[in-house]
C-alpha atoms as a PDB file:
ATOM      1  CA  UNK A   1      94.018 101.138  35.364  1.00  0.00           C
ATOM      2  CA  UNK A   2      94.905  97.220  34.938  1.00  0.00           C
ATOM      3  CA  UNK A   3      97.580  96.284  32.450  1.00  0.00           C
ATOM      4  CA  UNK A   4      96.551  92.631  32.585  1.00  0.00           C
ATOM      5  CA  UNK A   5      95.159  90.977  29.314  1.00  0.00           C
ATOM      6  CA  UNK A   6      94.192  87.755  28.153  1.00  0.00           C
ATOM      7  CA  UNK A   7      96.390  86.301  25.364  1.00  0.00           C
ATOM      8  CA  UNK A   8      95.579  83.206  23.415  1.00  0.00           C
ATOM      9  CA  UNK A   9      97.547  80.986  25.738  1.00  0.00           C
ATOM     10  CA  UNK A  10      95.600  82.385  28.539  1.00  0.00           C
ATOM     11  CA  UNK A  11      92.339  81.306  26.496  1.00  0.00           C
ATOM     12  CA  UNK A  12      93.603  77.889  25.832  1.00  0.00           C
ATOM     13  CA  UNK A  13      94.177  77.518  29.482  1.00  0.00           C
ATOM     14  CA  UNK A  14      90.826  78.359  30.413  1.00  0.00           C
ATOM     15  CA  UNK A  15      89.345  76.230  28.276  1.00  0.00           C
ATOM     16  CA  UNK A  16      91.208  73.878  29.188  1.00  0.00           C
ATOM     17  CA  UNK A  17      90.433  73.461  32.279  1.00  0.00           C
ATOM     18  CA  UNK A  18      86.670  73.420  31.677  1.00  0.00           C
ATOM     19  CA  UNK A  19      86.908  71.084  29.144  1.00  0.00           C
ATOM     20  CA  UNK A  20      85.322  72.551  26.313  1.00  0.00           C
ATOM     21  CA  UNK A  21      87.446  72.309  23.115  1.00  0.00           C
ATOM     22  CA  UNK A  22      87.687  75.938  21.705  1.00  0.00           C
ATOM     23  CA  UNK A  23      89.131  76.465  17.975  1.00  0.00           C
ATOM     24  CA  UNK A  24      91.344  79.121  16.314  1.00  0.00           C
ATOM     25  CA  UNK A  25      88.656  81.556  15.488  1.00  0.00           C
ATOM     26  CA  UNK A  26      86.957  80.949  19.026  1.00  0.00           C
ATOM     27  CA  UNK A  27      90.047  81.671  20.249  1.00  0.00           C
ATOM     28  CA  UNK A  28      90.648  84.858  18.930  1.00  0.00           C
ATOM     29  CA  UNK A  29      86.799  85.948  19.339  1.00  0.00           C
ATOM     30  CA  UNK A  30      86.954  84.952  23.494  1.00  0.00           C
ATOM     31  CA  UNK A  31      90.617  86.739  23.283  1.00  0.00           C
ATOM     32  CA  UNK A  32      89.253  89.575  22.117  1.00  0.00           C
ATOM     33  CA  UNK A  33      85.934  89.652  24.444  1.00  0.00           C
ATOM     34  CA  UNK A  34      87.979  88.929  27.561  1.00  0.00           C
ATOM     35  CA  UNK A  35      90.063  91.650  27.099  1.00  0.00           C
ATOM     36  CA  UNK A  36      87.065  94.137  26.492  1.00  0.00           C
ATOM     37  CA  UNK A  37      85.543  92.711  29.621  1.00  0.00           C
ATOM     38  CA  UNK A  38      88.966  93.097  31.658  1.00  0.00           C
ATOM     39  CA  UNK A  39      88.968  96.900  30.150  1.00  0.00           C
ATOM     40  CA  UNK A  40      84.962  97.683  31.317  1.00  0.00           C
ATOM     41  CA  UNK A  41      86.189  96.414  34.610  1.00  0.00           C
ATOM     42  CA  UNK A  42      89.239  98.656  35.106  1.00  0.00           C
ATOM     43  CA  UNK A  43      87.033 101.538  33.662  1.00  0.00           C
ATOM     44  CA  UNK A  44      84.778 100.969  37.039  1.00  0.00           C
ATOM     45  CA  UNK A  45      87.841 100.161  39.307  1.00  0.00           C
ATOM     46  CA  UNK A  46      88.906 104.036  37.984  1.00  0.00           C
ATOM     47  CA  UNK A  47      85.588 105.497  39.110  1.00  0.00           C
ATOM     48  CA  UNK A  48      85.744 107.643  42.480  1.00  0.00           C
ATOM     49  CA  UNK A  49      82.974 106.210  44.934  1.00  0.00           C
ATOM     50  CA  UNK A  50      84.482 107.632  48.345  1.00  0.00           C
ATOM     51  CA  UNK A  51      81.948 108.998  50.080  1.00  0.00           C
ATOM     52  CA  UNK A  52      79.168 106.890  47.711  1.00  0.00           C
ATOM     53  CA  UNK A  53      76.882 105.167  50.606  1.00  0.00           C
ATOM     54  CA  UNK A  54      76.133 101.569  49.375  1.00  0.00           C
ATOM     55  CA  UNK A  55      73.124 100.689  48.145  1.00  0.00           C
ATOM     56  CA  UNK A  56      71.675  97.282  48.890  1.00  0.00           C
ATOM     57  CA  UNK A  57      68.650  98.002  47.160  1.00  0.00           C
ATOM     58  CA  UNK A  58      66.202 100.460  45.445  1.00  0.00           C
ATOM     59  CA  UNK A  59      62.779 100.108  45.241  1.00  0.00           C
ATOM     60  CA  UNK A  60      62.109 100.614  49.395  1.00  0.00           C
ATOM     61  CA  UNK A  61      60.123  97.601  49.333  1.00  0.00           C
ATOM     62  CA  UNK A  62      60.609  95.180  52.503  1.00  0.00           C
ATOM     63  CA  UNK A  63      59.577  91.468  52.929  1.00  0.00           C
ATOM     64  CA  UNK A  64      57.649  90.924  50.176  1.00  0.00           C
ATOM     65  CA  UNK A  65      57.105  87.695  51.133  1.00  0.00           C
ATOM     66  CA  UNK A  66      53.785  85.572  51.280  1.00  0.00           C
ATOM     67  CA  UNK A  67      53.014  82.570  53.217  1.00  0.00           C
ATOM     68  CA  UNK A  68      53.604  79.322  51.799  1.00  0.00           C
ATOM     69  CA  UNK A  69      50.329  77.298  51.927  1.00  0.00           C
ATOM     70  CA  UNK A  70      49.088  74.832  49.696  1.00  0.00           C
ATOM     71  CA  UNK A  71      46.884  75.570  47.339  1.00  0.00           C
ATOM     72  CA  UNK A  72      44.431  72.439  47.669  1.00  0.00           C
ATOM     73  CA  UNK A  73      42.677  72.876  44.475  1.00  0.00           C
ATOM     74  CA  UNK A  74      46.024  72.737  42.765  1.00  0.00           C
ATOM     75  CA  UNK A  75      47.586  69.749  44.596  1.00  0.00           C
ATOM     76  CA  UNK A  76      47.439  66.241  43.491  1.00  0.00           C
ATOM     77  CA  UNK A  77      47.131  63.217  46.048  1.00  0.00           C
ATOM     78  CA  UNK A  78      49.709  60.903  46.293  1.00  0.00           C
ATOM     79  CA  UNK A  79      47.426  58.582  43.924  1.00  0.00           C
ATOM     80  CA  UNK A  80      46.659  61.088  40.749  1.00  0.00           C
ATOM     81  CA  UNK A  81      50.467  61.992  41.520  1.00  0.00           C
ATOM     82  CA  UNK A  82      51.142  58.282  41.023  1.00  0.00           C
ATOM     83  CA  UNK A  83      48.505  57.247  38.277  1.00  0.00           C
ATOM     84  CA  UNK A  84      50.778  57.376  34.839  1.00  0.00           C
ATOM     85  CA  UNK A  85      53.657  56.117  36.301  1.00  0.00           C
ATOM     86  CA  UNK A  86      55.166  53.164  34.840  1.00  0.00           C
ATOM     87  CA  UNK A  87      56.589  51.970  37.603  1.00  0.00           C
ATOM     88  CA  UNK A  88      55.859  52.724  41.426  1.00  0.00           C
ATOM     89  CA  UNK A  89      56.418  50.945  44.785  1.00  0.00           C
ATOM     90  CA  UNK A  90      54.725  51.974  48.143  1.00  0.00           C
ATOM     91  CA  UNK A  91      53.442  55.066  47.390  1.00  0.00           C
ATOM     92  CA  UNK A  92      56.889  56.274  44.631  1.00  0.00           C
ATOM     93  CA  UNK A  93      57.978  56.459  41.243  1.00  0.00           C
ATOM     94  CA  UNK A  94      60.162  53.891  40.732  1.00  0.00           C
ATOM     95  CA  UNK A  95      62.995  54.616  38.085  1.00  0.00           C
ATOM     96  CA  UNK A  96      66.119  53.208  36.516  1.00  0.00           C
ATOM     97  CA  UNK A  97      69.791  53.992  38.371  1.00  0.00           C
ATOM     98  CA  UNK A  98      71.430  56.808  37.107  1.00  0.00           C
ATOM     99  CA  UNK A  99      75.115  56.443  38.127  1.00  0.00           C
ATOM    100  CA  UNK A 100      77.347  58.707  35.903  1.00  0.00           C
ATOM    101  CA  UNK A 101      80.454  56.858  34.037  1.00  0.00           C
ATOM    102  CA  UNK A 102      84.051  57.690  35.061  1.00  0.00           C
ATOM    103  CA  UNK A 103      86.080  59.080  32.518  1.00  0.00           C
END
């Protein structure tokens, strides 16, 4: 088994880098749920599979798959599409510029 744990620094890091501000008693709770993950995952690292064929899947179905047609009484035309817009221009919506703001 792994001997690697997560320590509060190790948290701090994390959340660090993704930005999301994590307290004292988050801390300790993600501390504590890493390191039961970490555990779970050594507990199936120590599991003896040689010999185990792989399966990709388990219920024998294959290509389930339909055709992708259009279903004509559930499709709009361009113009119901384009009826409650508030704002359209040959044929599309037309909508403020979303441009996100550096930080």
């Amino acid at each position: 088994m792994s001997s690697t744990t997560f320590s509060s620094k190790d948290v701090q890091r994390i959340a660090g880098l993704a930005k999301i501000p994590v307290g004292k008693v988050e801390e300790k709770e993600l501390t504590s749920g890493f390191n039961t993950t970490i555990r779970a995952v050594d507990e199936l690292f120590a599991v003896e599979v040689k010999g185990v064929e792989p399966t990709h899947q388990v219920t024998g179905l294959e290509n389930v798959f339909r055709e992708d047609e259009p279903d004509p009484m559930r499709t709009f035309t361009q113009e119901q599409a384009l009826s409650n817009a508030p704002k359209t221009y040959n044929g599309y919506f037309v909508v403020d510029q979303v441009i996100p703001q550096e930080e």
